[in-house]
Protein backbone atom coordinates (compact mmCIF):
# COMPACT_ATOMS: atom_id res chain seq x y z
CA UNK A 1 237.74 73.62 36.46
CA UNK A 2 238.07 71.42 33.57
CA UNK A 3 237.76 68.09 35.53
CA UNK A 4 235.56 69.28 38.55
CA UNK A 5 235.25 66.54 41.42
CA UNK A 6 234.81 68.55 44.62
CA UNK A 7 231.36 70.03 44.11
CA UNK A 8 229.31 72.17 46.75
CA UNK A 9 225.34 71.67 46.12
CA UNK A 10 222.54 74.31 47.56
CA UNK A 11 219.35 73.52 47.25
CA UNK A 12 216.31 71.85 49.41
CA UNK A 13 216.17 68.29 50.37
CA UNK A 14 212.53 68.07 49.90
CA UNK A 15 211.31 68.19 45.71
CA UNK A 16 212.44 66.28 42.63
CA UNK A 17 215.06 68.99 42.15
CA UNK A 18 217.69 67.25 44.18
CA UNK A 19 216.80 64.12 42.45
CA UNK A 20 217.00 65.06 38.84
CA UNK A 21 220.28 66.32 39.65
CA UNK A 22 221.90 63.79 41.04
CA UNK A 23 220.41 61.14 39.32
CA UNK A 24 222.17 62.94 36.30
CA UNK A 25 225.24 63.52 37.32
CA UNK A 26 227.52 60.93 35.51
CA UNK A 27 229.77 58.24 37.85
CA UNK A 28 233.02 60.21 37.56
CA UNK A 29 234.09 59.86 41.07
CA UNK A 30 232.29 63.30 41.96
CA UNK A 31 232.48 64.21 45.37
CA UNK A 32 229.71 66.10 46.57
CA UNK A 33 229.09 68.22 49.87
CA UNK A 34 225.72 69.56 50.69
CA UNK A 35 224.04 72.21 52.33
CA UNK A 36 220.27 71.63 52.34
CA UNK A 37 218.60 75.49 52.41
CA UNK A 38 215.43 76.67 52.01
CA UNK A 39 215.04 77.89 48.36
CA UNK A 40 211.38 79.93 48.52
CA UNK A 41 210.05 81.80 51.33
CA UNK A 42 210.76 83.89 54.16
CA UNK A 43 214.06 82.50 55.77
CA UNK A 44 215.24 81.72 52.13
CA UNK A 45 217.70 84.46 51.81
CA UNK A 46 219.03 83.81 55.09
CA UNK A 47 219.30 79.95 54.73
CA UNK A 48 221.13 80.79 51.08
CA UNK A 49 223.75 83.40 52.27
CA UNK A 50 224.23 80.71 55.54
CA UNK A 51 225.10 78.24 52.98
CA UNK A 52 227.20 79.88 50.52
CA UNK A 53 229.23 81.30 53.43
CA UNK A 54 229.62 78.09 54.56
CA UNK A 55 231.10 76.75 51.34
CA UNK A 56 233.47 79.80 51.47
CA UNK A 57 235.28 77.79 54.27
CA UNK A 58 235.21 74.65 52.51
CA UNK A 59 237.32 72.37 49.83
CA UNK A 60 235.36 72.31 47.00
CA UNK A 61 236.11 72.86 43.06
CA UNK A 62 232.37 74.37 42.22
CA UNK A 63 229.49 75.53 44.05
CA UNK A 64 226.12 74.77 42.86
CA UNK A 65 223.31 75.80 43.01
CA UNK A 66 219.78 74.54 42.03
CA UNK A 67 216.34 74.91 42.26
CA UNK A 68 213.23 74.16 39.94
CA UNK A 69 211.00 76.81 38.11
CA UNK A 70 208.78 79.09 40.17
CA UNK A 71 206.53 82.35 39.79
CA UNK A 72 208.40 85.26 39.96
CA UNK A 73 207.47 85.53 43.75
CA UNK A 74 208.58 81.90 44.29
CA UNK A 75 212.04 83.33 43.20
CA UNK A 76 212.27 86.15 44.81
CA UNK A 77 215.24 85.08 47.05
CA UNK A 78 217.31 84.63 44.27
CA UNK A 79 217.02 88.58 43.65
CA UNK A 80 218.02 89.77 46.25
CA UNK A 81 221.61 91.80 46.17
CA UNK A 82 223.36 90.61 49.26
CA UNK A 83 223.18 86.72 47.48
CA UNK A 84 224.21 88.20 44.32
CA UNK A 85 227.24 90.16 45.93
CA UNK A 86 228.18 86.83 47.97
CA UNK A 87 227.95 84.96 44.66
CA UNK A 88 230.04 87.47 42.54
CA UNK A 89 232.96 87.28 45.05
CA UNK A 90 232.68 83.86 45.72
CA UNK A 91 236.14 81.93 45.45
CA UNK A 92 235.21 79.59 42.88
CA UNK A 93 232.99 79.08 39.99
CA UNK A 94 229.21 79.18 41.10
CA UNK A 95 227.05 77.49 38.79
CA UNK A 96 223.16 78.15 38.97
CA UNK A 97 220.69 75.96 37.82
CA UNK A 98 217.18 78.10 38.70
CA UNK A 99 214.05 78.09 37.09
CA UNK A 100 213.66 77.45 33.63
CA UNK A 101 214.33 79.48 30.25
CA UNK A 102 211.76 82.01 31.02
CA UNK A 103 212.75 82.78 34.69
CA UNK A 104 215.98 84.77 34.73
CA UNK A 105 216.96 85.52 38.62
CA UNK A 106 219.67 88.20 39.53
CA UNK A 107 221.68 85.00 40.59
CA UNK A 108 221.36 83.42 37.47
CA UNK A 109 223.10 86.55 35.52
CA UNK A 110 225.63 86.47 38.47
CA UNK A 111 226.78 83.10 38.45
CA UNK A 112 229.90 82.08 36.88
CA UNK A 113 227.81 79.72 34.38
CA UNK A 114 223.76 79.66 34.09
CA UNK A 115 222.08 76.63 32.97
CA UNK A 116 218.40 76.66 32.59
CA UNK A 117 217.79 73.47 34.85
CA UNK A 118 219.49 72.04 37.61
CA UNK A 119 219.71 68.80 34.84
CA UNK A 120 221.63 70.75 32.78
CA UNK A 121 224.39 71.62 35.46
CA UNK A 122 224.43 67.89 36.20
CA UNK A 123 225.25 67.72 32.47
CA UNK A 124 227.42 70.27 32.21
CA UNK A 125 229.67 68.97 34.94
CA UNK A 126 229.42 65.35 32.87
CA UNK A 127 230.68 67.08 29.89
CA UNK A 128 234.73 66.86 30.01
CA UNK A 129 234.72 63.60 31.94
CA UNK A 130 232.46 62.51 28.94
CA UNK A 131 234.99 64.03 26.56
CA UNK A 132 237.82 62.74 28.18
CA UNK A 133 236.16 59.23 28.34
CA UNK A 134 235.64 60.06 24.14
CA UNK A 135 239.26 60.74 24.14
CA UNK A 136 240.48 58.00 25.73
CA UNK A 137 238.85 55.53 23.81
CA UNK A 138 239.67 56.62 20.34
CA UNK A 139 243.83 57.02 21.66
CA UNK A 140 243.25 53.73 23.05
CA UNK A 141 241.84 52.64 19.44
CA UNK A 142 244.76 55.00 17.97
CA UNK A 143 247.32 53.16 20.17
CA UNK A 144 246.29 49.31 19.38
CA UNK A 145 246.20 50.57 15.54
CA UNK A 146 249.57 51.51 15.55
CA UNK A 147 251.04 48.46 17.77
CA UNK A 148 249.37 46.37 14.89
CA UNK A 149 250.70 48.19 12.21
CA UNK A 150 254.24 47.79 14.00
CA UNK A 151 253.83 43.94 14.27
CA UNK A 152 252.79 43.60 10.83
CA UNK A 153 255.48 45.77 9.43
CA UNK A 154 258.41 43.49 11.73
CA UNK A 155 256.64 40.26 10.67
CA UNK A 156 257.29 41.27 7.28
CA UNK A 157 261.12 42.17 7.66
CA UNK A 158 261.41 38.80 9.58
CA UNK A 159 259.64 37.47 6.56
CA UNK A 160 261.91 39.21 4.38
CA UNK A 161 264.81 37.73 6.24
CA UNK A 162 264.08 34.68 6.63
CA UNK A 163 263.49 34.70 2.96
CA UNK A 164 266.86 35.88 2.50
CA UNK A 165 269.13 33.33 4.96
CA UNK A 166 266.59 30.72 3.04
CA UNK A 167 268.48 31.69 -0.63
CA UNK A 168 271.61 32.07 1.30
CA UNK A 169 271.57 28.61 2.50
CA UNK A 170 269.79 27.32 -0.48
CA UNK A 171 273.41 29.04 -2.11
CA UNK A 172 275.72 27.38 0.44
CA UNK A 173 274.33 24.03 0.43
């Protein structure tokens, strides 16, 4: 959505990846629910498809989810099919924000939008409140510009006028 505020965030409590996320994720009223799921290991797969599932039943706008940079074995949850089939029919956008450039999941390529690092999906959802924030200010600019330029042009035809009943007085007297 263009102006996401109901977001859905997977990922573990425990690391910095939680963190980095949302201590970039911009003050734009964001309203975020969140599943906390084991993201390497064993029960990972099962913890994941619990918590996507789970965000199938709620109100949310985007579903994201994040995790930091790995070995290929450290990721192997996120290549497994089931997660990518629950992710490719999810009922709205899934971002993923796993591993970094070099680590390419099966969940990455079946996400809605990929970013390299859960940072970057904090940024991306940022990105049209940021515009709009842009846009706002330079109408508001825009606005005040033109207001002043309105003022200035009916000073001048009260100017004008006044001029004008001066010389007609001026006449009359």
């Amino acid at each position: 959505p263009k102006f996401p505020q109901k977001i859905g965030l997977i990922t573990s409590v425990h690391g910095a990846v939680i963190h980095d996320f949302m201590g970039n994720l911009g003050k734009f009223g964001f309203k975020i629910k969140f599943i906390d799921s084991r993201v390497e290991g064993q029960e990972s797969v099962k913890n994941l498809l619990y918590a996507i599932r789970a965000f199938g039943e709620e109100d949310i706008e985007a579903l994201v989810i994040i995790r930091g940079g790995g070995s290929l074995q450290s990721l192997a949850a996120f290549d497994n099919e089931v997660l990518v089939r629950e992710i490719i029919k999810f009922p709205v956008p899934v971002l993923a924000g796993i591993g970094h450039h070099l680590d390419v999941p099966l969940v990455v390529l079946a996400a809605d939008v990929a970013e390299s690092t859960p940072t970057a999906i904090a940024n991306l959802l940022n990105q049209s409140w940021e515009n709009a924030r842009y846009e706002i200010d330079r109408d508001t600019v825009s606005v005040f510009n033109a207001f002043e330029n309105v003022v200035k042009d009916k000073q001048s035809t009260l100017k004008d006028i006044q001029t004008n009943v001066s010389e007609y007085l001026n006449v009359i007297l």
